[in-house]
Protein backbone atom coordinates (compact mmCIF):
# COMPACT_ATOMS: atom_id res chain seq x y z
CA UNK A 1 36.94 220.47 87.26
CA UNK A 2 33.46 221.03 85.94
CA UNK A 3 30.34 220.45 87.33
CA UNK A 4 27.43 218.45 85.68
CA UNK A 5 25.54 221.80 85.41
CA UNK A 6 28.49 223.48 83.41
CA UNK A 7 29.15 220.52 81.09
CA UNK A 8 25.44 220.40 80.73
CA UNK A 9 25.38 224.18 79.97
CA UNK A 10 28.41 223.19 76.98
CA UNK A 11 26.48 220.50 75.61
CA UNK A 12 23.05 223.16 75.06
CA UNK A 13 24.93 226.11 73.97
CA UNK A 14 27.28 223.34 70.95
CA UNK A 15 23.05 222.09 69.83
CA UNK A 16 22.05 225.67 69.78
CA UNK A 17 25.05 226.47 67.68
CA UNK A 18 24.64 223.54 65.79
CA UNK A 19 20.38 224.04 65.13
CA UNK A 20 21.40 228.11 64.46
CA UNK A 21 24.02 226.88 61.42
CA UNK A 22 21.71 224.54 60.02
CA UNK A 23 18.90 226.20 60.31
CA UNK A 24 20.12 229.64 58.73
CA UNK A 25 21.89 227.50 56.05
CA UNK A 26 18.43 225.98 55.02
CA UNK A 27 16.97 230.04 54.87
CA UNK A 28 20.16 231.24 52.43
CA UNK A 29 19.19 227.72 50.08
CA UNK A 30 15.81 228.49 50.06
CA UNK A 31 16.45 232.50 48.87
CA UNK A 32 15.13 233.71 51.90
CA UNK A 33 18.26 235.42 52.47
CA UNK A 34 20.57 236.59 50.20
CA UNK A 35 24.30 236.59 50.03
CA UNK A 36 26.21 233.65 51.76
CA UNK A 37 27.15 232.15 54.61
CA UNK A 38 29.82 230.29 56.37
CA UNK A 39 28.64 227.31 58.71
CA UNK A 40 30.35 226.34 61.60
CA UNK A 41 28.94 223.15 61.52
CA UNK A 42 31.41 220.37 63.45
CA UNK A 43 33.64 223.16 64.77
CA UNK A 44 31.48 223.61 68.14
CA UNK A 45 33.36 222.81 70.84
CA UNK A 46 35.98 225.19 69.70
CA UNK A 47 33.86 228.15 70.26
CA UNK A 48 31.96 226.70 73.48
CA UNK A 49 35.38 225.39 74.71
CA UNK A 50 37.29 228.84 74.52
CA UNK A 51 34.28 230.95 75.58
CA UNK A 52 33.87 228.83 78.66
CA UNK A 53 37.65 228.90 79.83
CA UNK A 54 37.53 233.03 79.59
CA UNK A 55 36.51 235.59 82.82
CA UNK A 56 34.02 238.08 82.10
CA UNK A 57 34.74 240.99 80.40
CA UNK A 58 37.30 239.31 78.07
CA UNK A 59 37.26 239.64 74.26
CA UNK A 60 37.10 237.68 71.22
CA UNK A 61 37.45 238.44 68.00
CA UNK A 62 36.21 236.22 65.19
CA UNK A 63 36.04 235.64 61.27
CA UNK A 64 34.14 234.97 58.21
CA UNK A 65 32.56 231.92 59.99
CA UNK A 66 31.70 233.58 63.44
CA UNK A 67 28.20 233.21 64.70
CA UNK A 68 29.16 230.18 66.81
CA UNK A 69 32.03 232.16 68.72
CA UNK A 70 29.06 235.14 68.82
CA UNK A 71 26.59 232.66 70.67
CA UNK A 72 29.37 231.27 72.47
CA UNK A 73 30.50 234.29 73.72
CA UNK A 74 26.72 235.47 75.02
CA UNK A 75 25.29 236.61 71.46
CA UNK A 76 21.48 236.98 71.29
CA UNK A 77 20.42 233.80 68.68
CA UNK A 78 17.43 236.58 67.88
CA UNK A 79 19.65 239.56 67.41
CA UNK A 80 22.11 237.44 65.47
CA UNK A 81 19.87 235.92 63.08
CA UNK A 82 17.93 239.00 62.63
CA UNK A 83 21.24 240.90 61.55
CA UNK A 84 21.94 238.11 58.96
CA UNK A 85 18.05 238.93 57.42
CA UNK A 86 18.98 242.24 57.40
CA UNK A 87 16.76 243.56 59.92
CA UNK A 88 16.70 246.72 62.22
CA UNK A 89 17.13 245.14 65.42
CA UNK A 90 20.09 242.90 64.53
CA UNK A 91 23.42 243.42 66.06
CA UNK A 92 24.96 245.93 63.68
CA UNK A 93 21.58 247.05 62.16
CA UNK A 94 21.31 244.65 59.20
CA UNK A 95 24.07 246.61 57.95
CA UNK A 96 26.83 243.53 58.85
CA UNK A 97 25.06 240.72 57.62
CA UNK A 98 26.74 237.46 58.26
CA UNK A 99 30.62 238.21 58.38
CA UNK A 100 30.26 241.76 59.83
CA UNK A 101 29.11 241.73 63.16
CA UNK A 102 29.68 242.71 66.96
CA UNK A 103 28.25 243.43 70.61
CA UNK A 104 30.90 245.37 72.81
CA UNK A 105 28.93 244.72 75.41
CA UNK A 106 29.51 241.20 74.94
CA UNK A 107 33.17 241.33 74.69
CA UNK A 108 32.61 240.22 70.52
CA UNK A 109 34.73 242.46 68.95
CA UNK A 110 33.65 241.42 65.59
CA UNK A 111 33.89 239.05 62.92
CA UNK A 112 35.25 239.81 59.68
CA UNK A 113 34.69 238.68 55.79
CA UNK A 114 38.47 239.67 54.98
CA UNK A 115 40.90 235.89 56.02
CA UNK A 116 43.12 236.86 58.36
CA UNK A 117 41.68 240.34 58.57
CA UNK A 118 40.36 240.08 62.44
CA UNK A 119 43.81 239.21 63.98
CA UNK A 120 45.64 242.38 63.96
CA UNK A 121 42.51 243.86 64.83
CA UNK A 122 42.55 241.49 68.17
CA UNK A 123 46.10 242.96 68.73
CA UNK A 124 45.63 245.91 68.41
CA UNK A 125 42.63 245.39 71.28
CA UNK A 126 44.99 243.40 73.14
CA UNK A 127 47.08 246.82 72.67
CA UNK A 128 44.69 248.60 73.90
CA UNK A 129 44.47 246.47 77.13
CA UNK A 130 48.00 246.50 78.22
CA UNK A 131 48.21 250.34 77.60
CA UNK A 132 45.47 251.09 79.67
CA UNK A 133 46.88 248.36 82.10
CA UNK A 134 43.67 246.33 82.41
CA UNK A 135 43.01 242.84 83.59
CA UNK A 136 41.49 241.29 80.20
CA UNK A 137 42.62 239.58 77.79
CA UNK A 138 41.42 238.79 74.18
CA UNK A 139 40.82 235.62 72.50
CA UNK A 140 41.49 236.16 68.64
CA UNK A 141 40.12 232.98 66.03
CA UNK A 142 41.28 232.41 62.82
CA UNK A 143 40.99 229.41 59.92
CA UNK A 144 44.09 227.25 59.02
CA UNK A 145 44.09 229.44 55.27
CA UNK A 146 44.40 232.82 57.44
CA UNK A 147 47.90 231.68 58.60
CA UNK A 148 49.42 231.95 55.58
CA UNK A 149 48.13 235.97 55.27
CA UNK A 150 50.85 238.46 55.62
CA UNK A 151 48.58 239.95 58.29
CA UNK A 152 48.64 237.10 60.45
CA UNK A 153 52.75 237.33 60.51
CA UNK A 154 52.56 240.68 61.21
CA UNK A 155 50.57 240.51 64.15
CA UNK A 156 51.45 237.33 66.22
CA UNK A 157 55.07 239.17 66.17
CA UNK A 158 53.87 242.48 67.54
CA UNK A 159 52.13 240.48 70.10
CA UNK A 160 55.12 238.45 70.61
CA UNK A 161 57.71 241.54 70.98
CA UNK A 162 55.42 243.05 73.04
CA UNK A 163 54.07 240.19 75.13
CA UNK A 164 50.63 241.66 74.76
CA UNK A 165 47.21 239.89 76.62
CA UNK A 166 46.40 237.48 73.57
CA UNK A 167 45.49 234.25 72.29
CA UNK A 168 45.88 233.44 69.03
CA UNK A 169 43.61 230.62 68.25
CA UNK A 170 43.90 228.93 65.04
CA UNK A 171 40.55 226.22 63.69
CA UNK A 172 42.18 223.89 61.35
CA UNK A 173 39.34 222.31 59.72
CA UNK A 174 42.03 220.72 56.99
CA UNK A 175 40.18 223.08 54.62
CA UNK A 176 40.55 226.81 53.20
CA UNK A 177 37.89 226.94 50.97
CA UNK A 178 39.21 223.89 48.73
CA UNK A 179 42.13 223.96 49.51
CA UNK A 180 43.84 221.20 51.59
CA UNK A 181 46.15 221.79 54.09
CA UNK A 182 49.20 219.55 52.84
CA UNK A 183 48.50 221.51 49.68
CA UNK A 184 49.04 224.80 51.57
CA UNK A 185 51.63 224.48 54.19
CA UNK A 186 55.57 223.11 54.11
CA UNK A 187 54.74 221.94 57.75
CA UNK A 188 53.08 219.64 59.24
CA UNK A 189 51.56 221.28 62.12
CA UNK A 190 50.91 225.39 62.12
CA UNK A 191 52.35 225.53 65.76
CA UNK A 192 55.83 224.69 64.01
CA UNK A 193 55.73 228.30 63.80
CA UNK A 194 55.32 229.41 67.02
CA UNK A 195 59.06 229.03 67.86
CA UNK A 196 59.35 231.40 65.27
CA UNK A 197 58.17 234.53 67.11
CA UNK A 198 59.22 233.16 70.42
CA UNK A 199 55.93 232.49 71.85
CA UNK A 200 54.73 228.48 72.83
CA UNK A 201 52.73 226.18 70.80
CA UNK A 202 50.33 223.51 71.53
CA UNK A 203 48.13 221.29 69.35
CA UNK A 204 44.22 220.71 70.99
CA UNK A 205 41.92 218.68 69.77
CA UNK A 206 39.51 220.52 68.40
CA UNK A 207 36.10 218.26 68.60
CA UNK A 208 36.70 217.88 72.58
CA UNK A 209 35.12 220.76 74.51
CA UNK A 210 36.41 220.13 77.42
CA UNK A 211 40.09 219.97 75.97
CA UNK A 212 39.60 223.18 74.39
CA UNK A 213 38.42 224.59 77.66
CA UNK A 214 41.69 223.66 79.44
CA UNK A 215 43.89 224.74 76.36
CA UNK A 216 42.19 228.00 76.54
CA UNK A 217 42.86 228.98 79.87
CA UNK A 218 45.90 228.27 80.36
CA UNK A 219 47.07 229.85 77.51
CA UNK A 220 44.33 233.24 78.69
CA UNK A 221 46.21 233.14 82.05
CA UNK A 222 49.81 233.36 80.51
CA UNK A 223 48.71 235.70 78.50
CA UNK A 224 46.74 238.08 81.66
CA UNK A 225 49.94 237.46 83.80
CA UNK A 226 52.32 239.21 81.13
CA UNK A 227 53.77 236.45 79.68
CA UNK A 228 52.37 237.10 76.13
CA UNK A 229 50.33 235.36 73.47
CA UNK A 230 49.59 231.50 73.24
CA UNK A 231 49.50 230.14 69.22
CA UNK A 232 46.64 226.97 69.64
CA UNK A 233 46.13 224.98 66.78
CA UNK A 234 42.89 223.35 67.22
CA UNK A 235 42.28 220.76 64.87
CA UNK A 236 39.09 219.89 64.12
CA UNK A 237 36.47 219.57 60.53
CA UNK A 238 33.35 221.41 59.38
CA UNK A 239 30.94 219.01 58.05
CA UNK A 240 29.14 221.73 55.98
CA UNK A 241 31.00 223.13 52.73
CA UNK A 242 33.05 226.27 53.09
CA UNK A 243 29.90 228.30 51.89
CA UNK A 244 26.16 227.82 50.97
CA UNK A 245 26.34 225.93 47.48
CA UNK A 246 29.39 224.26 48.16
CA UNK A 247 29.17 220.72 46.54
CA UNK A 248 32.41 219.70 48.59
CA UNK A 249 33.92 217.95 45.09
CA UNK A 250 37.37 218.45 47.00
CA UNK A 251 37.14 215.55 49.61
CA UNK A 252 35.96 212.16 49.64
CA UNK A 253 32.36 210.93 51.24
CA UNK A 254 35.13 208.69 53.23
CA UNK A 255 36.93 211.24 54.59
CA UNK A 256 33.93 212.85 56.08
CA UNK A 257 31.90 209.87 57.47
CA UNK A 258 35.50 209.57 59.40
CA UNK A 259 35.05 213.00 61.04
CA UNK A 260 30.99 212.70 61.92
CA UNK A 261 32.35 209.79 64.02
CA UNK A 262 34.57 212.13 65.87
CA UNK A 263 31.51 214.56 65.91
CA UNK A 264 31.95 217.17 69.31
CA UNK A 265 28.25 217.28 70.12
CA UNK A 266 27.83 213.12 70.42
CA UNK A 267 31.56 213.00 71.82
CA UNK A 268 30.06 215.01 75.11
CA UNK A 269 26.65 213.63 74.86
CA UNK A 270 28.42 210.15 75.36
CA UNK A 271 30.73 211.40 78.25
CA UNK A 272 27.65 213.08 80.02
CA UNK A 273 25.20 210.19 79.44
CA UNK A 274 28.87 207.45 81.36
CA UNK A 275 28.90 210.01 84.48
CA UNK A 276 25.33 209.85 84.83
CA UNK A 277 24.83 213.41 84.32
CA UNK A 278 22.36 213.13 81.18
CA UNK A 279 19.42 210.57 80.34
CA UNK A 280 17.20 210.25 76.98
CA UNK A 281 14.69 212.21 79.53
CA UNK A 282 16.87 215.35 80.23
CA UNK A 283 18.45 215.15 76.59
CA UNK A 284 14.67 215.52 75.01
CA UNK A 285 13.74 218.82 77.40
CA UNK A 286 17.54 220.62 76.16
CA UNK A 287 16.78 219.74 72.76
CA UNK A 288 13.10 220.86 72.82
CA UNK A 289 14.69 223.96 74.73
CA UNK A 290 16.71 224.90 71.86
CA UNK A 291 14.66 224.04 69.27
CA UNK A 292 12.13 226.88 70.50
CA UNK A 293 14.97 229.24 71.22
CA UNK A 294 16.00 228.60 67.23
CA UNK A 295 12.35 228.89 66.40
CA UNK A 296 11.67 232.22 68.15
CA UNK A 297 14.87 233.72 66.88
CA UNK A 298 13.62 232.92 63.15
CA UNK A 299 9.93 234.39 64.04
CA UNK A 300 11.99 237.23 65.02
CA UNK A 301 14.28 238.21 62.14
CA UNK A 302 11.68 237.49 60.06
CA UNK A 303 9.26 239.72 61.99
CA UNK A 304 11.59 242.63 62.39
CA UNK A 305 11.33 245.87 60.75
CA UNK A 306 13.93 246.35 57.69
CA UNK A 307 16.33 249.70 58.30
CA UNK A 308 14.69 252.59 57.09
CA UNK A 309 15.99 254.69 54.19
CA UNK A 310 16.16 257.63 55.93
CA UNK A 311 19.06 255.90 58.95
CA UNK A 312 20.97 254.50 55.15
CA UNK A 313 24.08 256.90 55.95
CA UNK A 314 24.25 255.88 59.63
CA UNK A 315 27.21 253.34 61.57
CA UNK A 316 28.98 253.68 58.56
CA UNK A 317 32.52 254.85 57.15
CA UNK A 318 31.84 256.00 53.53
């Protein structure tokens, strides 16, 4: 069970998240930044939830809509948003941008622009784990459309035949880009797959943090013990579009006024303000908290000095 402090500490880190997405969404409208970006915005207690049920020194790997898992997982907000300006002192030296970013030190392994393209990635970390016999574990997130990548097969079965230290940990938002789910899939639920490579299934939902949390480490502690990877289906809705500039033609005003009721952030907020363990008082000081921590992060990037010409050839492959 939790303590007030911890569920406290869930509910900051989901409004950080939250402020970061819209915040660097506003920057890419405005032509600050160029390029795109991919919002987690709804889809917070899915990052918070997994990152709090892991041990130190475990790994994640993320996707094309990552910077929540990054803060999640311990990512600077300043670092982070300075790598997305394209700035010197941002995580992969304004040479990742948005999708392409990671912290080792961290346990972030990355995110990736490519759907599906982090997961054999994670297991081939995971891999790496069980070879060298180590007591980690790696936590790898994918989208609903990545499931239906050849890559994704490929890799939940090597981690299945090999019972490797993973958790597979799928965000169905309903949505790849456009595309609906029922559109998509011959199944219902992803997890009707899991059978498939041998490995259990379960269904969270995806706007409780706390249910996340639970699903999480249960699944992390199979997986550390030797009993192999965990497929989660986490279901759940961004309230953003897929990318900057997305209208969101593809689903009905309806259908999203439905999910801002469920929203994660006001789901806790209500559970912490019925055990007594939040007030207007306490809410306005974590709020003001994070709004400065968003602020100083954007004085930051903007601040920073752009890579120099002369380091161009340098962290990368061709």
């Amino acid at each position: 069970m939790e303590t007030f402090d911890e569920r406290i500490g869930y509910y900051r880190m989901m409004l950080l998240i939250r402020r970061f997405e819209e915040r660097m969404e506003q920057v890419f409208l405005e032509g600050v930044i160029r390029g795109t970006c991919h919002p987690c915005i709804g889809q917070e207690a899915v990052a918070v939830g997994a990152a709090a049920a892991v041990r130190p020194g475990d790994y994640m790997v993320s996707n094309h809509r990552g910077h929540g898992h990054f803060l999640a997982q311990g990512g600077d907000a300043k670092r982070i948003l300075a790598e997305v300006f394209g700035k010197e002192t941002g995580y992969s030296k304004g040479r990742g941008g948005s999708q392409h970013m990671a912290s080792f030190a961290d346990g972030f392994l990355g995110s990736n622009g490519i759907t599906g393209g982090g997961v054999p990635i994670a297991t081939g970390a995971a891999l790496a784990l069980q070879l060298q016999r180590r007591d980690q574990i790696v936590v790898s997130f994918m989208g609903d459309g990545a499931t239906n990548q050849g890559a994704f097969h490929e890799a939940v079965n090597m981690g299945a035949v090999w019972k490797l230290p993973i958790v597979y940990l799928c965000e169905n938002n309903l949505y790849a880009m456009s595309t609906r789910f029922d559109e998509a899939f011959a199944i219902r639920d992803i997890i009707e797959r899991a059978p498939g490579y041998g490995i259990p299934g379960e269904i969270v939902d995806g706007n409780d943090v706390l249910a996340v949390k639970e699903a999480v480490a249960t699944a992390a502690e199979r997986a550390r013990s030797g009993e192999g990877p965990t497929l989660l289906e986490c279901k759940t809705y961004r309230f953003c579009g897929h990318s900057r500039g997305d209208p969101r033609e593809y689903r009905s005003r309806g259908e999203e006024a439905d999910w801002h009721a469920r929203c994660p952030i006001k789901r806790l907020r209500q559970k912490l303000v019925e055990m007594g363990a939040l007030d207007d008082a306490l809410d306005g000081r974590i709020r003001g908290e994070v709004e400065k921590e968003i602020a100083d992060a954007e004085e930051f990037a903007r601040s920073s000095p752009d890579p120099s010409l002369d380091s161009l050839e340098e962290g990368v492959f061709a």
